[in-house]
Protein backbone atom coordinates (compact mmCIF):
# COMPACT_ATOMS: atom_id res chain seq x y z
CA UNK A 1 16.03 -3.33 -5.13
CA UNK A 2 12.59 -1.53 -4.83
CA UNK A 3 9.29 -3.41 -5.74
CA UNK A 4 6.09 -2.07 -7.44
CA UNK A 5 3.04 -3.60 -8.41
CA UNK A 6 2.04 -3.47 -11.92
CA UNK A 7 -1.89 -2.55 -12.47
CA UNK A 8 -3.56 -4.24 -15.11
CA UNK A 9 -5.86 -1.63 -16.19
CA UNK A 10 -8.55 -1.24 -18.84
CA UNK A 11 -9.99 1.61 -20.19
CA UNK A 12 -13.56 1.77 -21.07
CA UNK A 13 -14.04 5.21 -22.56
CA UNK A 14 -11.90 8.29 -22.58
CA UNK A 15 -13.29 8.96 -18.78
CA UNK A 16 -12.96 5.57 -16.97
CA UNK A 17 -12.20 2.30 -17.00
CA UNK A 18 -11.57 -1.05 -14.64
CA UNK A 19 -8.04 -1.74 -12.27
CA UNK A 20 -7.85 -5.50 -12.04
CA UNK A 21 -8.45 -7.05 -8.11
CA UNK A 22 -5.18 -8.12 -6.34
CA UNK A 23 -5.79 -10.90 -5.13
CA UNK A 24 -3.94 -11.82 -1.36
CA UNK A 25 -3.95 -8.46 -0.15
CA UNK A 26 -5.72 -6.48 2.94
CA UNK A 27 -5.52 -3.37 3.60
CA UNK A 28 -4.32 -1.99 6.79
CA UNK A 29 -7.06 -0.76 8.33
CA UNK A 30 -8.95 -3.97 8.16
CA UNK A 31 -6.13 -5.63 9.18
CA UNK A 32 -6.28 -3.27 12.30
CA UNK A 33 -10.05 -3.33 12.69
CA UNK A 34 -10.66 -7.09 12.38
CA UNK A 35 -7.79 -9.17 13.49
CA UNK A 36 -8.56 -9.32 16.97
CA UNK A 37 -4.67 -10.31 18.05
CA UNK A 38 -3.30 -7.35 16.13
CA UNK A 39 -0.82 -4.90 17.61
CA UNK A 40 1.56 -3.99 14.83
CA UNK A 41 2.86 -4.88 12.46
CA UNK A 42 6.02 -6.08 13.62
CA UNK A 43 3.80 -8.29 15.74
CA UNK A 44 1.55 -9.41 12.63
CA UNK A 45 5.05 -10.08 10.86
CA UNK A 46 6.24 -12.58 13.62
CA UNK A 47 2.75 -14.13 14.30
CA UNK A 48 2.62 -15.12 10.25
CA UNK A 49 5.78 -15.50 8.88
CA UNK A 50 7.60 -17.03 11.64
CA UNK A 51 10.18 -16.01 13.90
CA UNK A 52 13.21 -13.31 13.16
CA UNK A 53 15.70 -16.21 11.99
CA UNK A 54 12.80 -18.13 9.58
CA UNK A 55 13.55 -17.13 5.91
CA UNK A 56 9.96 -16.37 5.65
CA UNK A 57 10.11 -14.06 7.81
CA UNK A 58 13.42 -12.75 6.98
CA UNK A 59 11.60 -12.81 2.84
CA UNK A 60 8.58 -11.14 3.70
CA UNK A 61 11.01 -8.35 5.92
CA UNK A 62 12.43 -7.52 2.77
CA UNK A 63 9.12 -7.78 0.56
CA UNK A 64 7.98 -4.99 3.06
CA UNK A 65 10.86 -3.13 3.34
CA UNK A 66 11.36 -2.82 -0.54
CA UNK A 67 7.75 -1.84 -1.83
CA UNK A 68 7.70 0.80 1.01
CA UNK A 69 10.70 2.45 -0.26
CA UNK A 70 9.27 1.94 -3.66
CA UNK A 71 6.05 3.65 -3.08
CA UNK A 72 7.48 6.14 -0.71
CA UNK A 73 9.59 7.36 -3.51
CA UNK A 74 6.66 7.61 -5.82
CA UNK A 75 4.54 8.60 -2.95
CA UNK A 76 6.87 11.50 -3.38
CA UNK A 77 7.70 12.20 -6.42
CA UNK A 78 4.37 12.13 -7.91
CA UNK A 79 2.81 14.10 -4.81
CA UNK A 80 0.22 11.79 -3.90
CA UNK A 81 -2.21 13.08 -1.83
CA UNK A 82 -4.55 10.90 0.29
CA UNK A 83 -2.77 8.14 1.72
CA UNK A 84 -4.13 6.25 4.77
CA UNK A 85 -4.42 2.89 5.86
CA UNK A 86 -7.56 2.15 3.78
CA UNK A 87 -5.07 2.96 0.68
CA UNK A 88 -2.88 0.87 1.81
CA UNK A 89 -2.90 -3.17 0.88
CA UNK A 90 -0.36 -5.73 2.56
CA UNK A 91 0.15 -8.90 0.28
CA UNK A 92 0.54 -12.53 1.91
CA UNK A 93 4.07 -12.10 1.16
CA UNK A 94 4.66 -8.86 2.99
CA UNK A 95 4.74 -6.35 -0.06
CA UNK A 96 2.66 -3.36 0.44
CA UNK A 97 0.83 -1.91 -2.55
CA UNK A 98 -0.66 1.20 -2.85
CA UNK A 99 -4.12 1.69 -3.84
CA UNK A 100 -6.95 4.90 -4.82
CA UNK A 101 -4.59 7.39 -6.77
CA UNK A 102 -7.26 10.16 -7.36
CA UNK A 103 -5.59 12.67 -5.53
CA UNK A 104 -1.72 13.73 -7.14
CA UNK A 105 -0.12 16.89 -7.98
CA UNK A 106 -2.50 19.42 -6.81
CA UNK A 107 -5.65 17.69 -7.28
CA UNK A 108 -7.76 17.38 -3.54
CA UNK A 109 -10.85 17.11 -3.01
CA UNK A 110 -13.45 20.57 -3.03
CA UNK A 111 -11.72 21.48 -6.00
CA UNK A 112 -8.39 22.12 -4.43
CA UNK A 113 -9.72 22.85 -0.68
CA UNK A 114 -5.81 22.26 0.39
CA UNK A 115 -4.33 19.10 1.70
CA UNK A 116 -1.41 19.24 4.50
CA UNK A 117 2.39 19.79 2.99
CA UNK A 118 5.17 17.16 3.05
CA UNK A 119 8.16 16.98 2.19
């Protein structure tokens, strides 16, 4: 199976609107900029959810490995532009959820300056 999370979003007027908080979630680059005993995130994994043969680690493994597929796919298909560890929340439970989704098919910034191909 693949996991997503589902935005609760609002729309204020034809322009804008509000995406709800998720709650239980850092990104990645604060994870990396204030945890002073981070490495990677293998490490992090170990240090939080116990060791390889704990079912919460083993559950948050596959939290991880399913929402990455998930969004990887999307990621993809979509052409998503802009992703980077500040875009890029991990839950308590080990599911990552994408964040910031202003940049997709061929919008970039500077009115379509260019952003790096992928395949």
């Amino acid at each position: 199976p693949v996991w997503l999370y589902p935005y609760e979003i609002l729309a204020l007027t034809d322009r804008g609107g509000v995406i709800e908080a998720i709650p239980d979630t850092i990104s990645i680059d604060s994870l990396k900029r204030n945890d002073p005993d981070f490495v990677d995130l293998k490490t992090f994994f170990l240090h939080h959810f116990g060791p390889r043969d704990a079912d919460e680690y083993a559950n948050a493994k596959a939290n991880f490995v399913e929402s990455l597929a998930a969004y990887s796919m999307v990621c993809f298909l979509l052409q998503i532009k802009d992703r980077h560890n500040g875009n890029i929340l991990l839950t308590s439970r080990g599911h990552l959820i994408h964040i910031d989704f202003g940049f997709f098919f061929l919008s970039s910034p500077g009115r379509n300056s260019g952003f790096e191909s992928a395949p």
